[in-house]
N, C-alpha and C. Protein backbone atom coordinates (compact mmCIF):
# COMPACT_ATOMS: atom_id res chain seq x y z
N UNK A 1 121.37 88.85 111.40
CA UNK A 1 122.33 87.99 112.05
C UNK A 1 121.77 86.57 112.01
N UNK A 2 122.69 85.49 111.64
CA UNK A 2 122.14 84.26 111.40
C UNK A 2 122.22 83.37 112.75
N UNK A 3 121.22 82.55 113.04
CA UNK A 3 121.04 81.39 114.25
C UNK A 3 121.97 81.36 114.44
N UNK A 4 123.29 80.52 113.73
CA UNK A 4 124.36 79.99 113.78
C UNK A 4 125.63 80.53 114.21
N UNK A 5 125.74 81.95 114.02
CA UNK A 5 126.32 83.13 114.43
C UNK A 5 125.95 83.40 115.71
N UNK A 6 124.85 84.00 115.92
CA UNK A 6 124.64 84.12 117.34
C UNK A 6 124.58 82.76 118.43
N UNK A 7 124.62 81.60 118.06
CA UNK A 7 125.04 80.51 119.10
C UNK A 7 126.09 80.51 119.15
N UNK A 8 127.04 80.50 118.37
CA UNK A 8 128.52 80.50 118.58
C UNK A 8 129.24 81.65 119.23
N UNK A 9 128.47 82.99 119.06
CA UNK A 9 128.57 83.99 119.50
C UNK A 9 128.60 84.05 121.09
N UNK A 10 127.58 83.43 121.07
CA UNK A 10 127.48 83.30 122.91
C UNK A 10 127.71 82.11 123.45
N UNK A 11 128.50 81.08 122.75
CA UNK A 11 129.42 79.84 123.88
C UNK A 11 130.51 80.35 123.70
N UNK A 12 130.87 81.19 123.03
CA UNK A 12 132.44 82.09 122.90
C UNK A 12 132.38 82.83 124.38
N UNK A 13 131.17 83.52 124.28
CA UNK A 13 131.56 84.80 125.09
C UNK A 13 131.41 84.09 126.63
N UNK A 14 130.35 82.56 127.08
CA UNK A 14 130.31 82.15 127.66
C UNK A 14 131.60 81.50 128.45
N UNK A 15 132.54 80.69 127.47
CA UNK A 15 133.87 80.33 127.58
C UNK A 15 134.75 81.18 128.34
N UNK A 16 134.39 82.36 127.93
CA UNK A 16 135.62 83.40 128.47
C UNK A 16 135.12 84.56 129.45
N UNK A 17 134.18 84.05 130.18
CA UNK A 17 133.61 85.24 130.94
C UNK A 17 133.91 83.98 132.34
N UNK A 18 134.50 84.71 133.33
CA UNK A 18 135.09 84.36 134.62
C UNK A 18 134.21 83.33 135.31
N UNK A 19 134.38 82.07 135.91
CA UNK A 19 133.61 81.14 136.89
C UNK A 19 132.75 82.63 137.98
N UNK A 20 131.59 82.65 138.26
CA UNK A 20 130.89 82.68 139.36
C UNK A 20 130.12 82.38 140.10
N UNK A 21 130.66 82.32 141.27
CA UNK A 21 129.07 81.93 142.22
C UNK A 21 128.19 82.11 142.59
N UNK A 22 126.84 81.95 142.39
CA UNK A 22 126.09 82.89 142.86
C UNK A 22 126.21 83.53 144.29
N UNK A 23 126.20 82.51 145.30
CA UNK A 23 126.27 82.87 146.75
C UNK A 23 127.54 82.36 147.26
N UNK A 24 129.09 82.73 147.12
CA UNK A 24 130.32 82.51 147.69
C UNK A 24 129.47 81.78 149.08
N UNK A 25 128.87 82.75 150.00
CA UNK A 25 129.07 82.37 151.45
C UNK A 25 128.33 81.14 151.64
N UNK A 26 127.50 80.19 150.81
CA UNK A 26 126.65 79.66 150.94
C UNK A 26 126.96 78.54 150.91
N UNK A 27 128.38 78.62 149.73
CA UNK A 27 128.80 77.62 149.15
C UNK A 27 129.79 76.73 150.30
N UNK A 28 130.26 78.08 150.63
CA UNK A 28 131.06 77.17 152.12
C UNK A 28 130.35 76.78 153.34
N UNK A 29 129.22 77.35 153.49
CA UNK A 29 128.52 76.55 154.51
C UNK A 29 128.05 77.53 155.79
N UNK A 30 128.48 78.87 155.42
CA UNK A 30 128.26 79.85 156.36
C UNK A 30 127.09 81.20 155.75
N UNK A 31 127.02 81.62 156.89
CA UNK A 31 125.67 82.54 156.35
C UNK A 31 126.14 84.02 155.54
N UNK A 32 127.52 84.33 156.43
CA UNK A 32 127.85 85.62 155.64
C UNK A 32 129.37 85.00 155.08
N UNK A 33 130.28 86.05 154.35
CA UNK A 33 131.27 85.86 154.42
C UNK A 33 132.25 86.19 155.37
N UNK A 34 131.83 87.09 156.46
CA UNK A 34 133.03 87.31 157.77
C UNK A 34 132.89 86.53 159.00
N UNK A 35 132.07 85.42 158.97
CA UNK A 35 131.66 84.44 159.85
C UNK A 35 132.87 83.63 160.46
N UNK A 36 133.50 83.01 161.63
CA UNK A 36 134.42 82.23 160.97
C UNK A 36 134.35 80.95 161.50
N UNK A 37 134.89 79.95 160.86
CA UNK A 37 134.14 78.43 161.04
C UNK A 37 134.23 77.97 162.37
N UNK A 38 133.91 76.69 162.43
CA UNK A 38 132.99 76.74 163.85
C UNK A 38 134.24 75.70 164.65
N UNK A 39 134.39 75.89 165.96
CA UNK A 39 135.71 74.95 166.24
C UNK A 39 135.30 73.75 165.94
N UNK A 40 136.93 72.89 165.66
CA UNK A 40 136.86 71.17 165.61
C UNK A 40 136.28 70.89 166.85
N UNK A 41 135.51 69.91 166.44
CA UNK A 41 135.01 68.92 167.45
C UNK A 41 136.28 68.48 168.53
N UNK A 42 135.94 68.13 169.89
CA UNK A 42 136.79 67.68 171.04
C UNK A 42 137.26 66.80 170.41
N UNK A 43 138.80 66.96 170.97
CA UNK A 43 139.28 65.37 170.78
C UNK A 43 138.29 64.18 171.45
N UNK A 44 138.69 63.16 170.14
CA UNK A 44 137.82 61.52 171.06
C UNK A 44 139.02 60.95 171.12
N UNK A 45 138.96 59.76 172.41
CA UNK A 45 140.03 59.17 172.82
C UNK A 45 140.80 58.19 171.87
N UNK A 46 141.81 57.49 171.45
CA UNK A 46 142.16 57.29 170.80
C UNK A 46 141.70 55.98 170.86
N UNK A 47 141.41 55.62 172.19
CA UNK A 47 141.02 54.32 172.30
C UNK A 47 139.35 54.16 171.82
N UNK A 48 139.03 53.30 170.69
CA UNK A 48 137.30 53.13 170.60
C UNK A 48 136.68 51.35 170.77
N UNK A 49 137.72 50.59 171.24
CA UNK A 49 137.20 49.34 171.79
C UNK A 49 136.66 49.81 173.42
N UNK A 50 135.66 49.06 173.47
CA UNK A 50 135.09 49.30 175.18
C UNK A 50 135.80 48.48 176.36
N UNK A 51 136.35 47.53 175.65
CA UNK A 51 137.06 46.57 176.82
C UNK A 51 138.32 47.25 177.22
N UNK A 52 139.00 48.40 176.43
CA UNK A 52 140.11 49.10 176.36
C UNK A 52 139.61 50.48 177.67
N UNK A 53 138.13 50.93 177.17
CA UNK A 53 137.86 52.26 178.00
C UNK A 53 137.25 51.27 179.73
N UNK A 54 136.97 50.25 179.55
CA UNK A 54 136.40 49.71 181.09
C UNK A 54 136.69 48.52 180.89
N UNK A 55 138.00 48.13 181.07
CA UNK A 55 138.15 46.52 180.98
C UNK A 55 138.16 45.65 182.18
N UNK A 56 137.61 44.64 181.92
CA UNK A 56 136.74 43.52 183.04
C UNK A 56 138.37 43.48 183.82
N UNK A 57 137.66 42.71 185.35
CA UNK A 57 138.28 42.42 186.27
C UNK A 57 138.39 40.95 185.92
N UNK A 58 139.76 40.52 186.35
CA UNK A 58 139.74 39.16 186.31
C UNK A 58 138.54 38.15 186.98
N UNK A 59 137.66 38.83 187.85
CA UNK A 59 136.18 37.69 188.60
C UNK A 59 135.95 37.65 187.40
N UNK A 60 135.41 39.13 186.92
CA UNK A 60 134.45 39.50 185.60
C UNK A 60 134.25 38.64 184.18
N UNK A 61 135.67 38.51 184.00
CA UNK A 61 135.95 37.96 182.62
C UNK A 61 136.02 35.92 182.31
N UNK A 62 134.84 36.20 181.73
CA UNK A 62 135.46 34.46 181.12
C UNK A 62 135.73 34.47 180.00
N UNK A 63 136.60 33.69 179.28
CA UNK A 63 137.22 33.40 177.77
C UNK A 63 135.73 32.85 177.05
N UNK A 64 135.47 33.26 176.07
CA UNK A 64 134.54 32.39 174.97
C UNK A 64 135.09 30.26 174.78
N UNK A 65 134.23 29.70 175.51
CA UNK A 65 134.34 28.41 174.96
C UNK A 65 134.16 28.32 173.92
N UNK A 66 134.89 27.42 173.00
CA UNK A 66 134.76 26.79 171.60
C UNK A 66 134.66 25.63 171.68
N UNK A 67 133.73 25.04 171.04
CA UNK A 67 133.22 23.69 171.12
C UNK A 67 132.78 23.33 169.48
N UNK A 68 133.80 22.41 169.23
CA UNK A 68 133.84 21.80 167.91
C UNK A 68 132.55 21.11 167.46
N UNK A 69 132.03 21.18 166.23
CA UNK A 69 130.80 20.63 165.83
C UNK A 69 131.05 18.66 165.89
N UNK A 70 130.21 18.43 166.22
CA UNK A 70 130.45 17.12 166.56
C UNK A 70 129.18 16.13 165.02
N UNK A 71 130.27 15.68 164.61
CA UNK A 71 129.41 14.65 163.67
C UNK A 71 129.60 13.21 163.41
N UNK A 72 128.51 12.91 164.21
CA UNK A 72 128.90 11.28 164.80
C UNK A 72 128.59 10.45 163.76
N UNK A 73 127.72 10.55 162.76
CA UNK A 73 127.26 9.90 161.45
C UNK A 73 127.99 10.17 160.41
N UNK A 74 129.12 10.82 160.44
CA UNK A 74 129.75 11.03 158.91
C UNK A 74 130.61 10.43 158.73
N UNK A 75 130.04 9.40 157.22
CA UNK A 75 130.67 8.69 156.60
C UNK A 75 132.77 8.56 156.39
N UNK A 76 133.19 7.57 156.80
CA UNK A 76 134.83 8.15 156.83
C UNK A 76 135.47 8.49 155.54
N UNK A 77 134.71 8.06 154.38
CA UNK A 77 135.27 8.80 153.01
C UNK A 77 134.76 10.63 153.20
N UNK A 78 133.83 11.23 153.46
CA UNK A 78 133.43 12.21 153.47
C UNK A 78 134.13 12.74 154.83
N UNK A 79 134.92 12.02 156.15
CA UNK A 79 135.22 12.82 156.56
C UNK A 79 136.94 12.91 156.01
N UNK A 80 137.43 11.85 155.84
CA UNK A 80 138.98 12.63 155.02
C UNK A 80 138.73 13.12 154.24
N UNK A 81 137.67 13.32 153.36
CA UNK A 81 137.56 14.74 152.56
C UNK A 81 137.52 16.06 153.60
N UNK A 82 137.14 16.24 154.60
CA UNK A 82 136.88 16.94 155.19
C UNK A 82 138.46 17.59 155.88
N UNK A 83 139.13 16.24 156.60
CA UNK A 83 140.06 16.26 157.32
C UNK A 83 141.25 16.47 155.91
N UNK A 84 141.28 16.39 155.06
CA UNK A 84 142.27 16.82 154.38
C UNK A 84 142.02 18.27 154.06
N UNK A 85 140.84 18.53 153.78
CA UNK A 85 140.72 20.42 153.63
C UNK A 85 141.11 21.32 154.77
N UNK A 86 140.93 20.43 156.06
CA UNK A 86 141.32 21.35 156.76
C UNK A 86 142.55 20.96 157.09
N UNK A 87 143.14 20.13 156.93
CA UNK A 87 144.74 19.70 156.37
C UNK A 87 145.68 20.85 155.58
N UNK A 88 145.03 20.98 154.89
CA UNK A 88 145.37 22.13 153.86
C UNK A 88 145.30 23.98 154.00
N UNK A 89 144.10 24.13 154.86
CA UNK A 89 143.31 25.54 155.05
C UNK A 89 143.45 25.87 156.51
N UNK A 90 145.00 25.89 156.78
CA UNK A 90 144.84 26.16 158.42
C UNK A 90 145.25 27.71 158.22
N UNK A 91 145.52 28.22 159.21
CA UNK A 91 145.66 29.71 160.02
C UNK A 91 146.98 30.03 159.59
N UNK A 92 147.64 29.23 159.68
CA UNK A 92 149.40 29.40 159.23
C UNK A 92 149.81 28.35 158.14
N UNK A 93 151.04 29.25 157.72
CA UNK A 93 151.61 28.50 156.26
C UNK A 93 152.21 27.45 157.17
N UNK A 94 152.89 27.48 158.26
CA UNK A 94 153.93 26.77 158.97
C UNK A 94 153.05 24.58 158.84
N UNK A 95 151.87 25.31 159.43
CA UNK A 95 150.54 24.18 159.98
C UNK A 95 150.25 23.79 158.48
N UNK A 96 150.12 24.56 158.03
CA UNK A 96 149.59 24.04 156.23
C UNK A 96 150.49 23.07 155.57
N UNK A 97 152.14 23.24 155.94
CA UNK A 97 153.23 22.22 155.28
C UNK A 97 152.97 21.34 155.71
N UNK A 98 153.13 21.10 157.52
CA UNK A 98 153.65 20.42 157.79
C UNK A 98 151.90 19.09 158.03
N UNK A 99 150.95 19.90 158.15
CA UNK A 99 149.29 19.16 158.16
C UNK A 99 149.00 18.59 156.65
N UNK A 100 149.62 19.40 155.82
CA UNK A 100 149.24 18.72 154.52
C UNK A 100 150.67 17.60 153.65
N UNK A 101 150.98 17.78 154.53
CA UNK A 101 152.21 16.88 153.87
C UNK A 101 152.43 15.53 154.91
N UNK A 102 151.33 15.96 156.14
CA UNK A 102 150.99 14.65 156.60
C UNK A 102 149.81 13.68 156.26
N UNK A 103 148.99 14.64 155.78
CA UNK A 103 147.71 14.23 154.85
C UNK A 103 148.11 13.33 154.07
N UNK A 104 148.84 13.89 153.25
CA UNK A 104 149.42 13.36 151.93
C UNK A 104 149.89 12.12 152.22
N UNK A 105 150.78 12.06 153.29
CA UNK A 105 151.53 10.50 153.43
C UNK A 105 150.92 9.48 154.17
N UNK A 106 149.59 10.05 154.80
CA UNK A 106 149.24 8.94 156.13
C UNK A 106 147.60 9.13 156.02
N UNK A 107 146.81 10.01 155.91
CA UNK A 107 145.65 10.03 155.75
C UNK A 107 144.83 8.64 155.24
N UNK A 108 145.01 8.77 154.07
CA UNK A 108 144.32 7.51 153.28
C UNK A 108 144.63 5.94 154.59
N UNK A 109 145.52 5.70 154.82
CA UNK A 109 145.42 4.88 155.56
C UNK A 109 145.35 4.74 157.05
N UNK A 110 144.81 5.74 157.30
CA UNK A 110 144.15 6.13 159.14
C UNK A 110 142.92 5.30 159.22
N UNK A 111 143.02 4.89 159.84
CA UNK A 111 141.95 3.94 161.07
C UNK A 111 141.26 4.70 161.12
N UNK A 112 139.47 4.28 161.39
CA UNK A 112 138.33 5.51 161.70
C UNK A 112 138.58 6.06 163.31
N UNK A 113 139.21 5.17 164.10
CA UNK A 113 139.46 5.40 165.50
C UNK A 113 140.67 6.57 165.20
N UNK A 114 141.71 6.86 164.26
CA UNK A 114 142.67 6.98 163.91
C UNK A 114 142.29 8.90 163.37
N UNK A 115 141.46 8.68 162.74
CA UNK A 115 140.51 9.25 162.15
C UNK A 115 139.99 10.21 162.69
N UNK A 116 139.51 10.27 163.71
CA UNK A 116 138.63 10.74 164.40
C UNK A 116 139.79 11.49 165.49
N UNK A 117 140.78 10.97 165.91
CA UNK A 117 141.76 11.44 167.08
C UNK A 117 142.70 12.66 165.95
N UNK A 118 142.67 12.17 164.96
CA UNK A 118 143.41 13.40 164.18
C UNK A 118 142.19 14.74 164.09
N UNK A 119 141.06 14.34 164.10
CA UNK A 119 139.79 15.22 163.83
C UNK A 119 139.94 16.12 165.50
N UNK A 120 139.87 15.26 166.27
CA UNK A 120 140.15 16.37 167.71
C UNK A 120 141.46 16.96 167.66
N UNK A 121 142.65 16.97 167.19
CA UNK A 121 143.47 17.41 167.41
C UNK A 121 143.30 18.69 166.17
N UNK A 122 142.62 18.52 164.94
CA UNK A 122 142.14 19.95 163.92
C UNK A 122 141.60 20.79 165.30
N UNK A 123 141.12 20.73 165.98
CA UNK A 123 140.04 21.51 166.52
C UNK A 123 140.97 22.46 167.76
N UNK A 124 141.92 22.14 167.75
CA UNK A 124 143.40 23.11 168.85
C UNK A 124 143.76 24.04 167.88
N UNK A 125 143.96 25.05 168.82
CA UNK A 125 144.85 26.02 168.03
C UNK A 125 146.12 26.05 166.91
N UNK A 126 146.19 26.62 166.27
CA UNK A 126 147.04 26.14 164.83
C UNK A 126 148.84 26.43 165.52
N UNK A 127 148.82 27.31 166.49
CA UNK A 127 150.25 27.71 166.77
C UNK A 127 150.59 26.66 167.59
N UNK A 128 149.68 26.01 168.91
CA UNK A 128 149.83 24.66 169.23
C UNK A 128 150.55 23.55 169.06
N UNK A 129 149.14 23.36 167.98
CA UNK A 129 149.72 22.56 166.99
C UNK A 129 151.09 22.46 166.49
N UNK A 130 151.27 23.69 165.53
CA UNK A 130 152.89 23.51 165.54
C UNK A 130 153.80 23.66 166.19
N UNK A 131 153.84 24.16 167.71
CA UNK A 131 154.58 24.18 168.70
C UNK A 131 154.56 22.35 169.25
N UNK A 132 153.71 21.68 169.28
CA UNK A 132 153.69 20.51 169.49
C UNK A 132 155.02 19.82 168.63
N UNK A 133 154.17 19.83 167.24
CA UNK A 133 154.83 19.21 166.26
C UNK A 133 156.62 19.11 166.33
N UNK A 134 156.62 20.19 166.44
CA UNK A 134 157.91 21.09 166.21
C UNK A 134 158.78 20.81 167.48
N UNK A 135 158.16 20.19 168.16
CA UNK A 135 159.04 19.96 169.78
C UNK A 135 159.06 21.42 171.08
N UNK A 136 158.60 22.38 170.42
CA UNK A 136 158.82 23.63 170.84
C UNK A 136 157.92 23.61 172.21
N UNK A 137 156.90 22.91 172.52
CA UNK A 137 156.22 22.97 173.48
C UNK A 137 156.25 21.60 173.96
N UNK A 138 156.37 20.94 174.62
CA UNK A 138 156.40 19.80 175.32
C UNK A 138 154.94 19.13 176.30
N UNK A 139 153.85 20.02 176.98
CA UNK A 139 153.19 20.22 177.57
C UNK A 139 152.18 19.80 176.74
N UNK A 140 151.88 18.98 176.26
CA UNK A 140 150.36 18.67 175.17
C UNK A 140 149.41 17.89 176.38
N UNK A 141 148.02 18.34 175.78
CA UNK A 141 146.86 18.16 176.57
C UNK A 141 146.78 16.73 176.62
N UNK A 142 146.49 16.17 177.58
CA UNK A 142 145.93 14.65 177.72
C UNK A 142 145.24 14.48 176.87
N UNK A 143 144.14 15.51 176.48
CA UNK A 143 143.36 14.66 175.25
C UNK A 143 143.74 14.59 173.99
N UNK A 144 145.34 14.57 173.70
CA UNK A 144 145.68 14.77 172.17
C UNK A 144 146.34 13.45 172.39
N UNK A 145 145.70 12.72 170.90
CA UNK A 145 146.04 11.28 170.45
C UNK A 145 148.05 11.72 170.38
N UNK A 146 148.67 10.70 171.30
CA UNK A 146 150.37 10.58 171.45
C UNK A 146 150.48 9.79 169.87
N UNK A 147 149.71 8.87 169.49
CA UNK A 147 149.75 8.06 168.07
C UNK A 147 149.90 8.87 166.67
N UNK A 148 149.09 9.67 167.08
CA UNK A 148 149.17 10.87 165.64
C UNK A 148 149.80 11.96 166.03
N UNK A 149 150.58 12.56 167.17
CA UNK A 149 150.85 13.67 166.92
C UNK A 149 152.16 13.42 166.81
N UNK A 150 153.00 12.16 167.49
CA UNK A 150 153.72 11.42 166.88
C UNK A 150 154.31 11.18 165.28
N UNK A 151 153.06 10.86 164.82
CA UNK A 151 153.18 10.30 163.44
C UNK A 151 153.53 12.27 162.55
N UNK A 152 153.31 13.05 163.44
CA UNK A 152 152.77 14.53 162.60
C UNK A 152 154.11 15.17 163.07
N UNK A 153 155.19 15.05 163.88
CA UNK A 153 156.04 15.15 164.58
C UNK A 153 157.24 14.62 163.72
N UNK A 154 157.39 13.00 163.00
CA UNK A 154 158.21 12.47 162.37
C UNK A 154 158.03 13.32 160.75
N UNK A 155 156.79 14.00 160.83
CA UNK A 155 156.97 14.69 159.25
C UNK A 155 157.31 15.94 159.39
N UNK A 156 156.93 16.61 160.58
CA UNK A 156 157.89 17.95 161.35
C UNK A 156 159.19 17.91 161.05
N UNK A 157 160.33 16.44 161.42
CA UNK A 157 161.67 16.56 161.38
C UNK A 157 161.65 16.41 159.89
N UNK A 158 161.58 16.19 158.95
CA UNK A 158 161.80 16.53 157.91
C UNK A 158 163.33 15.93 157.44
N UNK A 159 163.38 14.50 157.83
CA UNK A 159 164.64 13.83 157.62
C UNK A 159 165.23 13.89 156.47
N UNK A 160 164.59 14.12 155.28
CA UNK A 160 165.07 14.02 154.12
C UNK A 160 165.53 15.35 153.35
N UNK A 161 165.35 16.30 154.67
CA UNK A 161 165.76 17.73 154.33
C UNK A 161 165.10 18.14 153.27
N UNK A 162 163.56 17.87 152.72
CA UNK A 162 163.22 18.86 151.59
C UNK A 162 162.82 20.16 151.75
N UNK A 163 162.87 20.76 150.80
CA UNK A 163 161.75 22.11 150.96
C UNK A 163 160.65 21.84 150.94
N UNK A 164 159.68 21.73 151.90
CA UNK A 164 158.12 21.41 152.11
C UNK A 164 157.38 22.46 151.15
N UNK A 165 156.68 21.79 150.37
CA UNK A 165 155.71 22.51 149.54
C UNK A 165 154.42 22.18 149.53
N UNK A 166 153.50 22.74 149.52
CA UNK A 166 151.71 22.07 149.35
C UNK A 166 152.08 21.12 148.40
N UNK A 167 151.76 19.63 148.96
CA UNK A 167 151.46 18.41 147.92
C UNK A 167 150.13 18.66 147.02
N UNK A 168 150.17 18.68 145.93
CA UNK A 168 149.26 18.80 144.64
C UNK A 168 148.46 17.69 145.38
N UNK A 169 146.79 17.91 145.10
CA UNK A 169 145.63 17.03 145.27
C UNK A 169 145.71 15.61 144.78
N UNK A 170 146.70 15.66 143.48
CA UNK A 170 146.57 14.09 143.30
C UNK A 170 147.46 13.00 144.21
N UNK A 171 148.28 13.82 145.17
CA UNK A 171 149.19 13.19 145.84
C UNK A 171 148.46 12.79 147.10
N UNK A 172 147.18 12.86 147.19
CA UNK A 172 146.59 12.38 148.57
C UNK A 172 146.09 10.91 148.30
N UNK A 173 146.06 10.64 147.27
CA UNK A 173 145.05 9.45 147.01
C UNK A 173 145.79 8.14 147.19
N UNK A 174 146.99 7.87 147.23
CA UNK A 174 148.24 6.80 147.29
C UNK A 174 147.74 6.51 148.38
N UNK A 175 147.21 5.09 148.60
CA UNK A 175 147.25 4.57 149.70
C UNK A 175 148.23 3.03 149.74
């Protein structure tokens, strides 16, 4: 009988002789096969935040302060670079039209005093913000510049009825 014969001989017979396991019971994870599996684990509560299973008492709880990075040395070309990105990169599409399409028209020629009051008003919440803008809230903080939110308010009404779109980068530079 030749090598070649008998290898082929036996991946034939290999092919067609039935899958087995050595140890069925082993394979599933139990010792015999009449064992039977072990109960599910207890329900866990559906709730897995902790403030949900023991949530603070109103004494208990204070809100996280946010306190804006303060940079008293930066140059005012480097900060309308700054103040236009985040012109552009807010939380909502709503804040993104209507912040970057004020960029676009008024930025370049903001006052550093000017400048700087649009920079505290980035630092409020983005829904705020456009609740301000938008007339929807009336109640704005004493410390928000009336000069710019004003000026951010007349690009809110949208007199000329366009469809507000992100102004392309080269449209910031027109002063």
């Amino acid at each position: 009988m030749s090598l070649l014969f008998r290898a082929t001989t036996c991946a034939a017979a290999r092919m067609s002789a039935p899958l087995r396991l050595a140890r069925p019971a082993l394979v599933r994870g139990f010792a015999t096969a009449n064992q039977t599996p072990p109960p599910p684990p207890k329900e866990t509560p559906a709730v897995t935040d902790p403030w949900d299973l023991h949530p603070p008492t109103d004494a208990e709880y204070e809100p996280p302060v946010f306190r804006p990075v303060v940079r008293a040395d930066e140059a005012t070309e480097a900060k309308r670079s700054r103040l236009l990105w985040q012109s552009r990169k807010r939380g909502i599409l709503e804040c993104d039209l209507i912040l970057s399409t004020f960029a676009a028209n008024h930025l370049a020629t903001l006052s550093r005093p000017q400048l700087e009051a649009y920079d505290a008003l980035l630092t409020e919440n983005d829904w705020d913000i456009y609740y301000w803008a938008t007339f929807k809230k009336t109640n704005v903080p004493e410390h928000i510049n009336r000069e710019i939110l004003g000026m951010i308010q007349e690009v809110a009404k949208n007199h000329g009825r366009k469809i507000l779109k992100m102004p392309e980068l080269d449209e910031y530079n027109k002063a």
